[in-house]
Protein backbone atom coordinates (compact mmCIF):
# COMPACT_ATOMS: atom_id res chain seq x y z
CA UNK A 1 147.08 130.30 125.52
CA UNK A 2 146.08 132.08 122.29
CA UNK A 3 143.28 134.83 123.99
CA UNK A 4 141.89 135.10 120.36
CA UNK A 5 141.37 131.80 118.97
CA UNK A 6 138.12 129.90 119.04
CA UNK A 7 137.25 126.71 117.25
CA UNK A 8 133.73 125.60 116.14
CA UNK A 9 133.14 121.93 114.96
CA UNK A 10 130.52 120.43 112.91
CA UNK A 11 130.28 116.46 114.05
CA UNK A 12 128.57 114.48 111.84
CA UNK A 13 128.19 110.43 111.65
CA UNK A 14 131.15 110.18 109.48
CA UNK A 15 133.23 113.65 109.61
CA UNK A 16 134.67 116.54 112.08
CA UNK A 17 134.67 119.56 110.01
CA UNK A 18 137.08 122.46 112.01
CA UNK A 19 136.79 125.97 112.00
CA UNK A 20 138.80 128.65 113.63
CA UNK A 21 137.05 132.46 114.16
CA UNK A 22 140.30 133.81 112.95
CA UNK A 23 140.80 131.84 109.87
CA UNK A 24 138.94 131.29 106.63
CA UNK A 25 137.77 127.73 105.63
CA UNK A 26 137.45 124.80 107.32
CA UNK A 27 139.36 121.38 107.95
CA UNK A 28 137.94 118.22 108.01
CA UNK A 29 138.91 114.83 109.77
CA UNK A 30 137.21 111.29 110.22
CA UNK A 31 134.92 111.32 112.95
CA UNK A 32 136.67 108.30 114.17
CA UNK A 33 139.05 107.10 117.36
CA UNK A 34 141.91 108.16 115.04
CA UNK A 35 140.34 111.28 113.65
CA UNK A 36 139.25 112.37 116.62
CA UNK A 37 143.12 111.67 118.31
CA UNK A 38 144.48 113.80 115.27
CA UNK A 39 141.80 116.74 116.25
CA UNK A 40 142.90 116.93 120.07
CA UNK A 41 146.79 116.86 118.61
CA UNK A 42 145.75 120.01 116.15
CA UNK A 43 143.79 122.12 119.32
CA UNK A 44 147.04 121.20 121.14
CA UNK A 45 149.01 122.64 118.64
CA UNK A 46 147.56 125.91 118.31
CA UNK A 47 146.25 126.41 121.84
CA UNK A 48 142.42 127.50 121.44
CA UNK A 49 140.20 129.79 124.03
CA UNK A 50 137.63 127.49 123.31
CA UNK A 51 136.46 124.48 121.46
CA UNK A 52 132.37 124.70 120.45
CA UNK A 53 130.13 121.91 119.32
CA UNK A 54 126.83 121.33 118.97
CA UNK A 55 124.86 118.63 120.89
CA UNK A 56 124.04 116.00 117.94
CA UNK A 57 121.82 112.89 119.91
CA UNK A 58 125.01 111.50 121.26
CA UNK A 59 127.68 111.99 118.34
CA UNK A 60 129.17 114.55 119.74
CA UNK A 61 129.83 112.12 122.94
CA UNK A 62 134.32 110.72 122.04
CA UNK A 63 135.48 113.70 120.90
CA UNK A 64 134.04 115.49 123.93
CA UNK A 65 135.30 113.28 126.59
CA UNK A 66 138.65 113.25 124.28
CA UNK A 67 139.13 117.22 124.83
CA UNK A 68 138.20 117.09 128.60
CA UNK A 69 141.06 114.23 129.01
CA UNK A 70 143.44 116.27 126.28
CA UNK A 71 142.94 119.25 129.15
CA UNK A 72 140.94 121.44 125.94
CA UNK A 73 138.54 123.30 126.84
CA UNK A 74 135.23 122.85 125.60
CA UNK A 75 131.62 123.74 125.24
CA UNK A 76 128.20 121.84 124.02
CA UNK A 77 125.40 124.04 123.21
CA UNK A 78 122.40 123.48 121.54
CA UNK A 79 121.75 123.33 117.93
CA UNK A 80 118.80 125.90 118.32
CA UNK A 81 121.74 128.15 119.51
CA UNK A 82 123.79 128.01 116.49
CA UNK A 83 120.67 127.85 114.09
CA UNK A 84 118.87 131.08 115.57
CA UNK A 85 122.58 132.97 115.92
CA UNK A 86 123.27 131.83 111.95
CA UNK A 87 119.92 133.96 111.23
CA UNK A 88 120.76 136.38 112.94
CA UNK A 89 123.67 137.01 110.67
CA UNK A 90 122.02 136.27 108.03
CA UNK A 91 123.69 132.92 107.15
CA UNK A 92 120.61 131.17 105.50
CA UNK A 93 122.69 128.68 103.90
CA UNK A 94 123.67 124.83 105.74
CA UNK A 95 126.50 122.87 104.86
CA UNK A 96 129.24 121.31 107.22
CA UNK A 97 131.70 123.57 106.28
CA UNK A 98 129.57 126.63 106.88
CA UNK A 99 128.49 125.34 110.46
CA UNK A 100 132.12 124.58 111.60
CA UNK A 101 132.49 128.47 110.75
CA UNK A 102 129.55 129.75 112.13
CA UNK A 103 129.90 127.73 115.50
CA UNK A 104 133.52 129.61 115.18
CA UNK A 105 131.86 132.78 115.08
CA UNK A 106 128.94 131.67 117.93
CA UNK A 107 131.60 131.03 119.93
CA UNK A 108 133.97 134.10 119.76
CA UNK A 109 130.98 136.29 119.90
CA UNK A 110 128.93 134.28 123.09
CA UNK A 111 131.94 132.89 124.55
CA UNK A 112 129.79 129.91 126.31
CA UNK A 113 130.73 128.49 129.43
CA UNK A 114 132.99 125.01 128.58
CA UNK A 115 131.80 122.21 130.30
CA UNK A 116 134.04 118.76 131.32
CA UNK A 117 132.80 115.50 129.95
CA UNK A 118 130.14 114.55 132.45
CA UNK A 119 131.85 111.28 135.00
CA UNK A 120 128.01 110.66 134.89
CA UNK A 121 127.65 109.40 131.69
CA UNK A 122 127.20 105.75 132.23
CA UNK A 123 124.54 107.08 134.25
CA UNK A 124 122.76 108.78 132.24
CA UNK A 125 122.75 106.50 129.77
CA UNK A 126 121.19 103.70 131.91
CA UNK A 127 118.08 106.32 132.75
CA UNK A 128 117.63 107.14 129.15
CA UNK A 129 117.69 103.33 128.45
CA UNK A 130 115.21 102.60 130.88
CA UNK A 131 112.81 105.26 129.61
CA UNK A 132 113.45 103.73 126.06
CA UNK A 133 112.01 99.83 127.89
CA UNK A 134 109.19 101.40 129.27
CA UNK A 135 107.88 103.29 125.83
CA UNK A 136 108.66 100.16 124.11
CA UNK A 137 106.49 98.01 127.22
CA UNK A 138 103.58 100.95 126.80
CA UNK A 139 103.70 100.56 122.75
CA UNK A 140 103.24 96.57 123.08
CA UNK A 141 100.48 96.58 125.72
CA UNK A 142 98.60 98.95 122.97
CA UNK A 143 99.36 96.68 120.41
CA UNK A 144 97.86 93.54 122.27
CA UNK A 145 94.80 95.23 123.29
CA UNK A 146 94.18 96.00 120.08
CA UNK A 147 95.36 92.67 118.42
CA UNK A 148 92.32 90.15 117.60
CA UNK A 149 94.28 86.86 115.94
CA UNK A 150 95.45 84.78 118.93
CA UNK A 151 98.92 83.73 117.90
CA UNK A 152 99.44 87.61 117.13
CA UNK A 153 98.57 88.59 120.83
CA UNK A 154 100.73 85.47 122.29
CA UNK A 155 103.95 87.42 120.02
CA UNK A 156 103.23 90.09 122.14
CA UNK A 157 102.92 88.96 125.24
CA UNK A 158 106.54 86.87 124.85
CA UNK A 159 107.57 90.30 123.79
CA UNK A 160 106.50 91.89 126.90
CA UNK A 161 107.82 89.67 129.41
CA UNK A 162 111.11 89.83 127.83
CA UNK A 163 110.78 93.50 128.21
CA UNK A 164 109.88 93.49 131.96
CA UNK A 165 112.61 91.47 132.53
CA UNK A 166 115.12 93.92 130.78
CA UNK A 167 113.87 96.29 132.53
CA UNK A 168 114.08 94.65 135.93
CA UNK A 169 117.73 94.28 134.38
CA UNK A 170 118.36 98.05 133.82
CA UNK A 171 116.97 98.95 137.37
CA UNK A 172 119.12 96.77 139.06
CA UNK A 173 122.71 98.21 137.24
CA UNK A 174 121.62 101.39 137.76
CA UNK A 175 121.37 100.69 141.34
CA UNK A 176 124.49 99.13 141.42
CA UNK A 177 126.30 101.90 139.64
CA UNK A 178 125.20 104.18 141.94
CA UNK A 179 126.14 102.09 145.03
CA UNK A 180 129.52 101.87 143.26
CA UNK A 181 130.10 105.18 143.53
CA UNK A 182 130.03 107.28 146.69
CA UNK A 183 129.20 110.47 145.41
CA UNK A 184 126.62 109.43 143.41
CA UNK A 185 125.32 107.18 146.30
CA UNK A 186 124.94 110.21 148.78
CA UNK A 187 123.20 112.50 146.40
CA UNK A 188 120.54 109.43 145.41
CA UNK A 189 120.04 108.79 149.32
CA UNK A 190 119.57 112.62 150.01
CA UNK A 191 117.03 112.75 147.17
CA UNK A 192 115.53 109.47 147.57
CA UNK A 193 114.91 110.68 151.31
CA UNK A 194 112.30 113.29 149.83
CA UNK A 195 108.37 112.36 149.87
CA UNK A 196 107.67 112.55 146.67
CA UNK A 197 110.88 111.31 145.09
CA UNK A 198 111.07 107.71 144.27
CA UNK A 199 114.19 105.43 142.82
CA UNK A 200 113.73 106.59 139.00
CA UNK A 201 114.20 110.30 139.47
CA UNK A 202 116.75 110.30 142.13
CA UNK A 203 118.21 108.38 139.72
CA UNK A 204 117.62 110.93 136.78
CA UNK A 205 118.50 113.87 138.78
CA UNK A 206 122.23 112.19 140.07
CA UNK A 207 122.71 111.52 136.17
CA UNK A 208 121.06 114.58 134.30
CA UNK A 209 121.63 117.50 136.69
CA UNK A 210 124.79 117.00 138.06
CA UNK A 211 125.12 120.72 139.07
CA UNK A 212 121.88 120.39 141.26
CA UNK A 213 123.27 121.56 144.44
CA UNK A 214 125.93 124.07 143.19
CA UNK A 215 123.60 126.85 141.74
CA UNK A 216 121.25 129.65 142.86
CA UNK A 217 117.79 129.52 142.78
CA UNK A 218 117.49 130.94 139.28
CA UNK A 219 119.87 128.94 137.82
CA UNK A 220 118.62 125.46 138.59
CA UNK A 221 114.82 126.69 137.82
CA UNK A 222 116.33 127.93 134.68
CA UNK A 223 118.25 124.45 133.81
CA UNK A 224 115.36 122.48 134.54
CA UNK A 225 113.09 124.56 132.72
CA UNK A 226 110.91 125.79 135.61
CA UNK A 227 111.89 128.95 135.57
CA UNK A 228 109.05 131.26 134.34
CA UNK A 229 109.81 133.50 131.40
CA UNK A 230 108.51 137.23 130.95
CA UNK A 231 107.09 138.19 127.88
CA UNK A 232 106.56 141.88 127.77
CA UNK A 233 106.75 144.81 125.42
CA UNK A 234 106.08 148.20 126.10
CA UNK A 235 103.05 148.76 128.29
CA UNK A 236 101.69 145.27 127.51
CA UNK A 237 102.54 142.56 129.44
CA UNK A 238 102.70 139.03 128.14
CA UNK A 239 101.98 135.82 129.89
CA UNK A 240 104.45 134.45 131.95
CA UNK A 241 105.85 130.91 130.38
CA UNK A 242 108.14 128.48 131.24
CA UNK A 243 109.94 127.13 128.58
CA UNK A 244 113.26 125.82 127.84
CA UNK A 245 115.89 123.73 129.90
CA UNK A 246 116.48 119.84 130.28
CA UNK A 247 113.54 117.92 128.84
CA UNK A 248 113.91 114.90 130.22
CA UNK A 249 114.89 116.48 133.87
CA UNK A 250 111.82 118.27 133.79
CA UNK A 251 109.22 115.47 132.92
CA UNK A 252 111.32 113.96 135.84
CA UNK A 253 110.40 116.30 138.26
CA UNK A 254 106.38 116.70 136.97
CA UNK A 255 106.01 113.04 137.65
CA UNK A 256 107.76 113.68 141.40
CA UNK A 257 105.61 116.58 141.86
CA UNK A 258 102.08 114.89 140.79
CA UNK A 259 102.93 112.09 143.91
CA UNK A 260 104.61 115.21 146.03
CA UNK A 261 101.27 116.94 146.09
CA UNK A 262 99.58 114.29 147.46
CA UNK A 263 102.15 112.82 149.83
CA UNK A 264 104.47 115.64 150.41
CA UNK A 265 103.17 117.96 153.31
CA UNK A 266 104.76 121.01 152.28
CA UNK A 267 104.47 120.38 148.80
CA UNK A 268 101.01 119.50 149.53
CA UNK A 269 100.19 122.36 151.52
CA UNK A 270 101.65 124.76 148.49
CA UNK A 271 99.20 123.26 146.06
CA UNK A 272 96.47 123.26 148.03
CA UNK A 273 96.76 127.39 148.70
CA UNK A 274 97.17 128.00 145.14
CA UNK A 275 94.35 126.52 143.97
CA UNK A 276 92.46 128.18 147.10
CA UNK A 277 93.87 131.12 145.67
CA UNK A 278 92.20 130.96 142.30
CA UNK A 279 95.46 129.36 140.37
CA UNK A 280 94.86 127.09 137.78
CA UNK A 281 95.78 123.47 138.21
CA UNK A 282 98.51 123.63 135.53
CA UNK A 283 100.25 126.65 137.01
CA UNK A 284 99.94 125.36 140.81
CA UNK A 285 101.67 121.89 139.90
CA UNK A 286 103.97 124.21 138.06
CA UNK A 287 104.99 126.42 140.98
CA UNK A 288 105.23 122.98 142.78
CA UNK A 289 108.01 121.90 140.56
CA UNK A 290 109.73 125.24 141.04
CA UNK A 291 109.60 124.91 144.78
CA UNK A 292 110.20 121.14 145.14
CA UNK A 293 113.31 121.75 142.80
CA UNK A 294 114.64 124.39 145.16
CA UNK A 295 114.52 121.98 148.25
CA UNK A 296 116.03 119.58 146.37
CA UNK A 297 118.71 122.26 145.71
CA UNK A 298 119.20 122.88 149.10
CA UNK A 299 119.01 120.16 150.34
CA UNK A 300 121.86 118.89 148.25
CA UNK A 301 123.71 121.87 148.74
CA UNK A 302 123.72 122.03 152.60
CA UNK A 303 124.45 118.17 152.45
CA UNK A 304 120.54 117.46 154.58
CA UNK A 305 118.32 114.57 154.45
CA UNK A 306 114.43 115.57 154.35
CA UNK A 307 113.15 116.80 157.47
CA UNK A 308 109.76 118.17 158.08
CA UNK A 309 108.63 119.48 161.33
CA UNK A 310 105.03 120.46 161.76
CA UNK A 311 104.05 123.89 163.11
């Protein structure tokens, strides 16, 4: 293995432009089944450190499960990344060809950790498809409250039950993928055993946070964006924020943590001396999500249903 060469690639709809830290240029190839063969023949060929790309809504989704079965190592990271790290060079301009090169660069100078093409990708896109249902079901039932013209509001309603009923479809394949898999099955029964923790965001977690039981404390608040960030300077000393991590793993766990402060006793109990403590509501429920998180990390970790033994 080359210890010098790292790749960056640009994916677009239609293209794969290639750069390599130690070259000048970039190459570009369809961003096709047959484009994206030729790319994981070319990485063969010259035997990179690393292959970077940015996360693009799903785009970016063949050509990384192509490198993790290729055996090529390779890294998502977030467009913000690349976009704040291009500034910082001063690299003000945007084309494909310069963000295959400065992806290159990001990635000899970072070195990110690479990442295999996630087994729980059929997963994950069943949760994202329910969430998609159940805006489209919210949007409707706004729409017919606020319709007048009867034949307008019976449109909707057909609408909606055909949307309740794909969404009783989507529940019921996620379940069975889950039950199809034994992994995934004892990490959703762990979860699901949790007060607090219903079918929907075991069901997120499994799918969305697959390292959830394989980190430290500060590493799965930090993923899930829980993890509160200092912002100091000098002798002044900024409000602590959280701020970053999974989006849809964390709105996850604030919707587990509103029903684990009222049903979850040691959840419950943490909220409750908080706010006896003078902590705004915000920041409690926030410090709830922390510490329900880290159960959940433990729990997983230790391989433990919930168990909860009054003192």
């Amino acid at each position: 293995m080359n210890q010098g060469i790292y790749v960056g690639v640009d994916i677009s709809k239609d293209n794969l432009d290639i750069a390599i830290n130690t070259q000048k240029g970039s190459r570009r190839l369809s961003n096709n089944t047959a484009g994206i063969k030729k790319a994981a023949e070319y990485f063969r060929g010259i035997s990179p450190v690393l292959v970077v790309f940015e996360t693009t809504g799903g785009l970016e989704l063949p050509f990384w499960q192509a490198l993790t079965e290729a055996g090529i190592a390779a890294a998502p990271v977030n467009p913000r990344q690349i976009r704040n790290f291009a500034k910082a060079k001063g690299v003000l301009a945007k084309t494909d060809t310069i963000d295959a090169q400065v992806i290159a660069q990001y990635a000899c100078v970072m070195k990110p950790q690479s990442q295999a093409f996630p087994d729980t990708q059929e997963l994950k896109e069943l949760v994202a498809r329910r969430s998609q249902i159940i805006e489209m079901l919210t949007a409707e039932k706004n729409r017919l409250k606020a319709a007048r013209k009867a034949k307008i509001q019976q449109d909707i309603k057909i609408n909606i039950e055909w949307l309740k009923s794909r969404l009783d479809g989507v529940d019921k394949d996620l379940q069975e993928s889950i039950k199809a898999n034994p992994e995934w099955r004892q990490k959703f029964e762990i979860l699901e055993s949790t007060p607090g923790i219903g079918n929907t965001t075991a069901a997120s977690l499994v799918a969305g946070f697959t390292e959830l039981g394989n980190l430290n404390r500060h590493q799965a608040a930090a993923l899930a964006g829980v993890a509160p960030i200092n912002r100091d300077s000098g002798a002044m000393r900024g409000k602590r924020m959280v701020w970053g991590g999974r989006p849809r793993i964390r709105t996850a766990l604030y919707m587990a943590t509103l029903v684990a402060t009222r049903y979850n006793p040691v959840i419950k109990a943490f909220y409750l001396r908080l706010c006896a403590a003078g902590k705004a509501k915000k920041v409690a429920l926030t410090a709830c999500m922390r510490k329900l998180l880290l159960i959940l990390n433990s729990m997983l970790k230790h391989n433990l249903s919930w168990r909860y033994s009054p003192s």
